[in-house]
N, C-alpha and C. Protein backbone atom coordinates (compact mmCIF):
# COMPACT_ATOMS: atom_id res chain seq x y z
N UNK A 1 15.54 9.41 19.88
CA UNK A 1 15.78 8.09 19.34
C UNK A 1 14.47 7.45 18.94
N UNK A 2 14.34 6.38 17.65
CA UNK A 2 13.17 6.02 17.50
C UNK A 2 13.06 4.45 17.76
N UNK A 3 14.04 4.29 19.00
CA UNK A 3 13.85 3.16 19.20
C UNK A 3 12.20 2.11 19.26
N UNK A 4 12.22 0.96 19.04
CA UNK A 4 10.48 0.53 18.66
C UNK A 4 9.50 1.01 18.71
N UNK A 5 9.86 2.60 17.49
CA UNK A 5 8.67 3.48 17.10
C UNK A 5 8.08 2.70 16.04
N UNK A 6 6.54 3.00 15.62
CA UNK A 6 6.19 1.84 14.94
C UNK A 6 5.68 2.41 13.41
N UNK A 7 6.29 3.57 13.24
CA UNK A 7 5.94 3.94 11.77
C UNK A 7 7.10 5.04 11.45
N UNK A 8 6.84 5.00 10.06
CA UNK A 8 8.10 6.09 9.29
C UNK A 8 7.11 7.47 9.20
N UNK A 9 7.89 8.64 9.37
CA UNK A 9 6.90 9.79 9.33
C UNK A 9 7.27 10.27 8.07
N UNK A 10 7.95 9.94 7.19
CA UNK A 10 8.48 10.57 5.71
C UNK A 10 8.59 11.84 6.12
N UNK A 11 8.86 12.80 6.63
CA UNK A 11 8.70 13.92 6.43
C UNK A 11 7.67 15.20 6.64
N UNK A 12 6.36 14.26 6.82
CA UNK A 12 5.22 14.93 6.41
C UNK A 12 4.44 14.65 7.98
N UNK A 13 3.39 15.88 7.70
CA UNK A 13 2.55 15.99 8.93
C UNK A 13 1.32 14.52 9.01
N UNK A 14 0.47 13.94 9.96
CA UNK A 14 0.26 12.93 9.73
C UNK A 14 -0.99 12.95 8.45
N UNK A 15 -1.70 14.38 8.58
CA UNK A 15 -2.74 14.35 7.44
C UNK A 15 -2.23 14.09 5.82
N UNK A 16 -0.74 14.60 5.56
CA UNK A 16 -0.22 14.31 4.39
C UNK A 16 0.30 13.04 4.37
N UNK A 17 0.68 12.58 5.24
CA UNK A 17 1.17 11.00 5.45
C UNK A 17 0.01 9.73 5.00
N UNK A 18 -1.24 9.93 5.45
CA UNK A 18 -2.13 9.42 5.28
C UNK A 18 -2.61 9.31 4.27
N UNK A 19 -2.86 11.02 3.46
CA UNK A 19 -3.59 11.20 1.86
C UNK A 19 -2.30 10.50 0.89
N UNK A 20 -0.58 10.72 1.35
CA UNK A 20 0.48 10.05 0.32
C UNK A 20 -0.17 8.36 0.28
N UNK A 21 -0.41 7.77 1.62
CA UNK A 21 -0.25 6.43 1.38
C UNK A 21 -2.03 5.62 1.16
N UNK A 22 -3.23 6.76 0.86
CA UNK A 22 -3.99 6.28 0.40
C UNK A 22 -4.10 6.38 -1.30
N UNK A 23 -3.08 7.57 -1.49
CA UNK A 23 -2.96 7.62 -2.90
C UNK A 23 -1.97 6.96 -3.44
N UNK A 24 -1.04 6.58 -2.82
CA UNK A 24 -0.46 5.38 -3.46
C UNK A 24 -0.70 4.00 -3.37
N UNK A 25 -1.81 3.56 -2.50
CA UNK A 25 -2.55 2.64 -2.41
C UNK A 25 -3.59 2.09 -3.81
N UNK A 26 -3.85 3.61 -4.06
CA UNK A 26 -4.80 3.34 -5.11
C UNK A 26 -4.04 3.29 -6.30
N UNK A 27 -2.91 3.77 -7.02
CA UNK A 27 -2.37 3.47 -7.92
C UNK A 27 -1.73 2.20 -8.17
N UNK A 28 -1.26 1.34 -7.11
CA UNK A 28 -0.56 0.52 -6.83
C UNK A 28 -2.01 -0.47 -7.01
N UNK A 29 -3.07 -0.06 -6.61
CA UNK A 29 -4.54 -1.01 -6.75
C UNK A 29 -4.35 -1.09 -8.51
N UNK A 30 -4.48 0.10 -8.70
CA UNK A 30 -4.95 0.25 -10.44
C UNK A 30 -4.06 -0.23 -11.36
N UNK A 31 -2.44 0.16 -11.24
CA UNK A 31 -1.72 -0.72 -12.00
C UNK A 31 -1.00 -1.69 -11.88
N UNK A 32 -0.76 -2.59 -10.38
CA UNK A 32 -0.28 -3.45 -9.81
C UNK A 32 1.05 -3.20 -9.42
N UNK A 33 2.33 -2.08 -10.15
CA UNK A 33 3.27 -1.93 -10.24
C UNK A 33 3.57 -0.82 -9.91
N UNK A 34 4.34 -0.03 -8.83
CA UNK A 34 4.81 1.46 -9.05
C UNK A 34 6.14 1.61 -8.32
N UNK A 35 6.85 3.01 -8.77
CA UNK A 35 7.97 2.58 -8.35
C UNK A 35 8.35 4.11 -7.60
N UNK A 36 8.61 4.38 -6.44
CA UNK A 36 8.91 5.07 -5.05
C UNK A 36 9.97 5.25 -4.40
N UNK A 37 10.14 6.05 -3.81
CA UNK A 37 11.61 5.80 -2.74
C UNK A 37 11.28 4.86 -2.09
N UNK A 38 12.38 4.12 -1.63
CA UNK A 38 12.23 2.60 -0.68
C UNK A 38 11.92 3.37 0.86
N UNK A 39 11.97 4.13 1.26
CA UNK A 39 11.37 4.13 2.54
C UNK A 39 9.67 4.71 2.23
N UNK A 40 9.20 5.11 1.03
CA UNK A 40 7.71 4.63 1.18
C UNK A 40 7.64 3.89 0.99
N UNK A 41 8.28 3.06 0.03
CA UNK A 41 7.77 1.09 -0.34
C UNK A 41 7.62 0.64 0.94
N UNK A 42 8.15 0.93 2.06
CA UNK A 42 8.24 -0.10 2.86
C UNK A 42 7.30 0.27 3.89
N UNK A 43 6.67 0.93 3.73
CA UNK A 43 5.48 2.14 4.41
C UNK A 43 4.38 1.94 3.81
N UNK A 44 4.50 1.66 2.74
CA UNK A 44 2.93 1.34 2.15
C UNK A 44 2.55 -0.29 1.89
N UNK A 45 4.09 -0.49 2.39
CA UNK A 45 3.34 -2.07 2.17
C UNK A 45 3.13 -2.50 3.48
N UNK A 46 3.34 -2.07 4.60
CA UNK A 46 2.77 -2.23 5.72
C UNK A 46 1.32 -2.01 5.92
N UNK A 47 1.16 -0.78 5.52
CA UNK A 47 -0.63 -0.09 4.80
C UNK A 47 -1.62 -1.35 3.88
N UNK A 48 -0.73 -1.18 2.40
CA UNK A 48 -1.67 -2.19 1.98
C UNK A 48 -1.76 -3.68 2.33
N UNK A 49 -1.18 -4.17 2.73
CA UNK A 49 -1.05 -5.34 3.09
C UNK A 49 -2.91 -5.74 4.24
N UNK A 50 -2.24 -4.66 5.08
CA UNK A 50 -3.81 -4.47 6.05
C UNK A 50 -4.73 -4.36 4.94
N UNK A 51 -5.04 -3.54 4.04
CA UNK A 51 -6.22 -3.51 3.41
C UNK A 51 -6.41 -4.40 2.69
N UNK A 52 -5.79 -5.72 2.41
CA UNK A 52 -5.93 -6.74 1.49
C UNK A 52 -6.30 -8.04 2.81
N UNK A 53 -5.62 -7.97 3.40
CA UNK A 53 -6.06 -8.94 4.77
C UNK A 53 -7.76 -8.67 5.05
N UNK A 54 -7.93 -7.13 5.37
CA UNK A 54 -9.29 -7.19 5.62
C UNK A 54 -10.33 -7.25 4.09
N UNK A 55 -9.80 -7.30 2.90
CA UNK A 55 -10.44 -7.25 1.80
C UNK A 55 -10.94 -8.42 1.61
N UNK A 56 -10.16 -9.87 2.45
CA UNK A 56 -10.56 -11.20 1.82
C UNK A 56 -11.57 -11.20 2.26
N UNK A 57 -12.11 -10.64 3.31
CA UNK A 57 -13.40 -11.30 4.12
C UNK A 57 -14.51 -10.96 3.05
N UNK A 58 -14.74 -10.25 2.33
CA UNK A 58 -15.46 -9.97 1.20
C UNK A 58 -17.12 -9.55 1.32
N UNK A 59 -17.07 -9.05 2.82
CA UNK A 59 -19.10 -8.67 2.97
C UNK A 59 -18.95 -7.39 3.15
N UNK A 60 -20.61 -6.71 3.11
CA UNK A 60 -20.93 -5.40 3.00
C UNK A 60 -20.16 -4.40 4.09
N UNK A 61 -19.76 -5.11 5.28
CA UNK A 61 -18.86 -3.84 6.23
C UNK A 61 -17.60 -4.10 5.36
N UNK A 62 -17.03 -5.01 5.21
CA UNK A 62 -15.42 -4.66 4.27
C UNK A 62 -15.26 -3.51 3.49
N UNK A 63 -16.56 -3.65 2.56
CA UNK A 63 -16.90 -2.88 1.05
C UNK A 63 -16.87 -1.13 2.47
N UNK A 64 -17.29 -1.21 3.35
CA UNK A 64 -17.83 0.04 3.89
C UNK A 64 -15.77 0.15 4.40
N UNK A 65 -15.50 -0.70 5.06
CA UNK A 65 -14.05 -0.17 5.77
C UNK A 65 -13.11 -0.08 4.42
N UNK A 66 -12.80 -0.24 3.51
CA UNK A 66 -12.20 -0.46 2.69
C UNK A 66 -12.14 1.22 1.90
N UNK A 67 -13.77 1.72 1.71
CA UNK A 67 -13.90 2.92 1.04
C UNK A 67 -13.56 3.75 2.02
N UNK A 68 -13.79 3.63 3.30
CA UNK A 68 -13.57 4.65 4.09
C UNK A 68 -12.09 5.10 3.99
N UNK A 69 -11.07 3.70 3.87
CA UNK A 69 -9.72 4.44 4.05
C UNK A 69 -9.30 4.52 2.40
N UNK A 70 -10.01 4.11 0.87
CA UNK A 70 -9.19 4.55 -0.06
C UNK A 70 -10.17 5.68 -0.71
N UNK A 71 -11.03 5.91 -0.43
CA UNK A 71 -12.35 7.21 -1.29
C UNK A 71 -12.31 6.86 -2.21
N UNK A 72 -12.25 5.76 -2.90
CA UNK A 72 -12.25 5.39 -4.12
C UNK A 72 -13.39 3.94 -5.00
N UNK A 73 -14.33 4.38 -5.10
CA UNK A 73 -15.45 3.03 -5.09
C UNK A 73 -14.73 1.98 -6.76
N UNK A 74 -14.22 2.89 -7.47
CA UNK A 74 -13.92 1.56 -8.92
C UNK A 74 -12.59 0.70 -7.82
N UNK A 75 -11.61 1.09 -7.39
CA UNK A 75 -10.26 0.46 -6.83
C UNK A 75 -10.88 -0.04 -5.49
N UNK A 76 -12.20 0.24 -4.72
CA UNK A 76 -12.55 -0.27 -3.68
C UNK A 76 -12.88 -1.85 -4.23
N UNK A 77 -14.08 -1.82 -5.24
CA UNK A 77 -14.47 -2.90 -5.72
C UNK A 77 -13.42 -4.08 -6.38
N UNK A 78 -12.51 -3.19 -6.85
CA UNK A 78 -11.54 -4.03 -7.72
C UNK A 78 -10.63 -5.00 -6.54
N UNK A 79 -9.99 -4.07 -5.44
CA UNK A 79 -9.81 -5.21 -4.39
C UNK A 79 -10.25 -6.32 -3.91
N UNK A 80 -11.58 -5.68 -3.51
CA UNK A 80 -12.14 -6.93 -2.83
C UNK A 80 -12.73 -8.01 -3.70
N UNK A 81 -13.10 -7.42 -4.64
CA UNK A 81 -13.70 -8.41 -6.13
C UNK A 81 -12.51 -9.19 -6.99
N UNK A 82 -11.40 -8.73 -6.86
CA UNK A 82 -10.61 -8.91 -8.22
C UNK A 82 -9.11 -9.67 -7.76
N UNK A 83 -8.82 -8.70 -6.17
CA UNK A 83 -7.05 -8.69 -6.16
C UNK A 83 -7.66 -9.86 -4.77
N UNK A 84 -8.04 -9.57 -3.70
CA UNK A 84 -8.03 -10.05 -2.55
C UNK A 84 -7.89 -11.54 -2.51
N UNK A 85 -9.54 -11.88 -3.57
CA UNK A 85 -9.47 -13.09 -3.74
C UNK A 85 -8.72 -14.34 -3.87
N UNK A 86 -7.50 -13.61 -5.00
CA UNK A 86 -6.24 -14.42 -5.12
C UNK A 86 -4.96 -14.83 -4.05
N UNK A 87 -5.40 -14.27 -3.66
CA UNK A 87 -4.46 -14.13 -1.39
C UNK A 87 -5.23 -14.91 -0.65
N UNK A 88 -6.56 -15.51 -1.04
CA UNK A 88 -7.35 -16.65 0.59
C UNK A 88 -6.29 -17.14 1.03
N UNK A 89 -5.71 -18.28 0.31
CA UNK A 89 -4.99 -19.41 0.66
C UNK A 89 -3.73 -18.47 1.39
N UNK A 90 -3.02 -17.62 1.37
CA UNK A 90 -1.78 -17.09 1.59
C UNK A 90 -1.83 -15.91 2.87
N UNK A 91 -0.91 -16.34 4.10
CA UNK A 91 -0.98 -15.24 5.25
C UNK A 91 -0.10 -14.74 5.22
N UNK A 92 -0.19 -13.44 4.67
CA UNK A 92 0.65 -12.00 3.92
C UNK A 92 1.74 -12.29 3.31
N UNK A 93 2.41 -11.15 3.09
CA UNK A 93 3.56 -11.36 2.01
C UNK A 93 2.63 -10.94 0.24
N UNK A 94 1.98 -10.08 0.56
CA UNK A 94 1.15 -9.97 -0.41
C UNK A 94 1.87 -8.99 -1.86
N UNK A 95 2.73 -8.39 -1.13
CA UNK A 95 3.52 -7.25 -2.04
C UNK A 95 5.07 -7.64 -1.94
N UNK A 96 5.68 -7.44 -3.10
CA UNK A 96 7.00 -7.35 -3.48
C UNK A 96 7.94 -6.53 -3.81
N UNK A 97 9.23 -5.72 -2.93
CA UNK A 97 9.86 -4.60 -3.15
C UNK A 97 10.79 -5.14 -3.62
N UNK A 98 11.21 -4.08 -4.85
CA UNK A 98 12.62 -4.72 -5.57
C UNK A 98 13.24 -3.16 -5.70
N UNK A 99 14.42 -3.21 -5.29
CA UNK A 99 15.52 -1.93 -5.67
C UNK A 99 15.79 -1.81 -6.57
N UNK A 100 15.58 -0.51 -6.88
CA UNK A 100 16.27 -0.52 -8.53
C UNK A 100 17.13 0.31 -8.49
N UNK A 101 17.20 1.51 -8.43
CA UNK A 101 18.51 2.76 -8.66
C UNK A 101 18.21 3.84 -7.70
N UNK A 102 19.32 4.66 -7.82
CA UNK A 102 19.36 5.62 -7.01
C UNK A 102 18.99 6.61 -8.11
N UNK A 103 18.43 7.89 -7.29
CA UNK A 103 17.33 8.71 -8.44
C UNK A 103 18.69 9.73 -7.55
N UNK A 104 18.97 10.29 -9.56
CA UNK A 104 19.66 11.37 -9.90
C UNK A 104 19.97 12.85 -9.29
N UNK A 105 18.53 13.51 -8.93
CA UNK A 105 18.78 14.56 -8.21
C UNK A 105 18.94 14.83 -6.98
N UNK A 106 18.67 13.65 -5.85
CA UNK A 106 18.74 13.42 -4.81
C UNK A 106 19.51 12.76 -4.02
N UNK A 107 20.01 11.72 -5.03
CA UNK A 107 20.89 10.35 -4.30
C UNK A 107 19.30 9.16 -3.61
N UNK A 108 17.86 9.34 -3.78
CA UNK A 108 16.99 8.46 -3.02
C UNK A 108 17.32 7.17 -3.53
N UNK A 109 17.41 6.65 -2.56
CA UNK A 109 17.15 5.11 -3.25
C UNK A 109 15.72 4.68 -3.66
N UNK A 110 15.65 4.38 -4.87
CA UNK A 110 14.32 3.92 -5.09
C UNK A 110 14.28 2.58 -5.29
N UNK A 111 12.50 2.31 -5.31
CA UNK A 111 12.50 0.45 -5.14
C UNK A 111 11.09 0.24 -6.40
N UNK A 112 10.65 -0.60 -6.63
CA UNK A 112 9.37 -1.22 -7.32
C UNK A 112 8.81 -1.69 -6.07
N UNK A 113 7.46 -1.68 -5.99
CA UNK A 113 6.74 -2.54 -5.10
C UNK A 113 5.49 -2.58 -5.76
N UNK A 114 5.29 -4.23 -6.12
CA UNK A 114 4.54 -4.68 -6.47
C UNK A 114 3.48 -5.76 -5.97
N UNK A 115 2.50 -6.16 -6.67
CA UNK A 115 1.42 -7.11 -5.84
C UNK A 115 2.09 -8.96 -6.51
N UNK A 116 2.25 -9.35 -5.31
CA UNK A 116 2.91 -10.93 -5.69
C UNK A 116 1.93 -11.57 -6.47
């Protein structure tokens, strides 16, 4: 039973779990919009959400914790420079999942999750 277990394992071992939701971190950085099965939407917005909380603080260890978990220095900068900023005033709720359809070969439910 997974009674108040505190994460979804999708399927995957935790090293693939990690590289899925830093790479969809970064796409979701780069185009604001992407669209997933709803049980990662709801998995990565638990993820990014943390990395935008710690992005507001905006000094040289952020810039260091930030790259460490996306390996990515253009989408590192763009957070903390570009997206974070617009969240000071606001305590989370930073991303928005919307359902859209069920995908054809599977029956998944898929969702949009986007940056508010």
């Amino acid at each position: 039973m997974r009674h108040k277990h505190g994460y979804r394992k999708l399927g995957r071992t935790s090293s693939h779990r990690k590289a899925l939701l830093k790479n969809m971190s970064i796409a979701l950085i780069k185009s604001g919009k992407i669209e997933t099965t709803l049980p990662k939407a709801k998995e990565l917005r638990s993820h990014f959400e943390k990395l935008i909380t710690t992005a507001r603080v905006a000094d040289f260890n952020t810039h260091r914790t930030i790259f460490a978990a996306l390996q990515d220095k253009e989408c590192t900068k763009k957070l903390i420079e570009e997206i974070a900023p617009e969240y000071q005033d606001r305590n989370g709720g930073y991303t928005r999942i919307i359902k859209t359809r069920t995908r054809r070969g599977d029956a998944a439910d898929m969702a949009f999750i986007e940056l508010v």
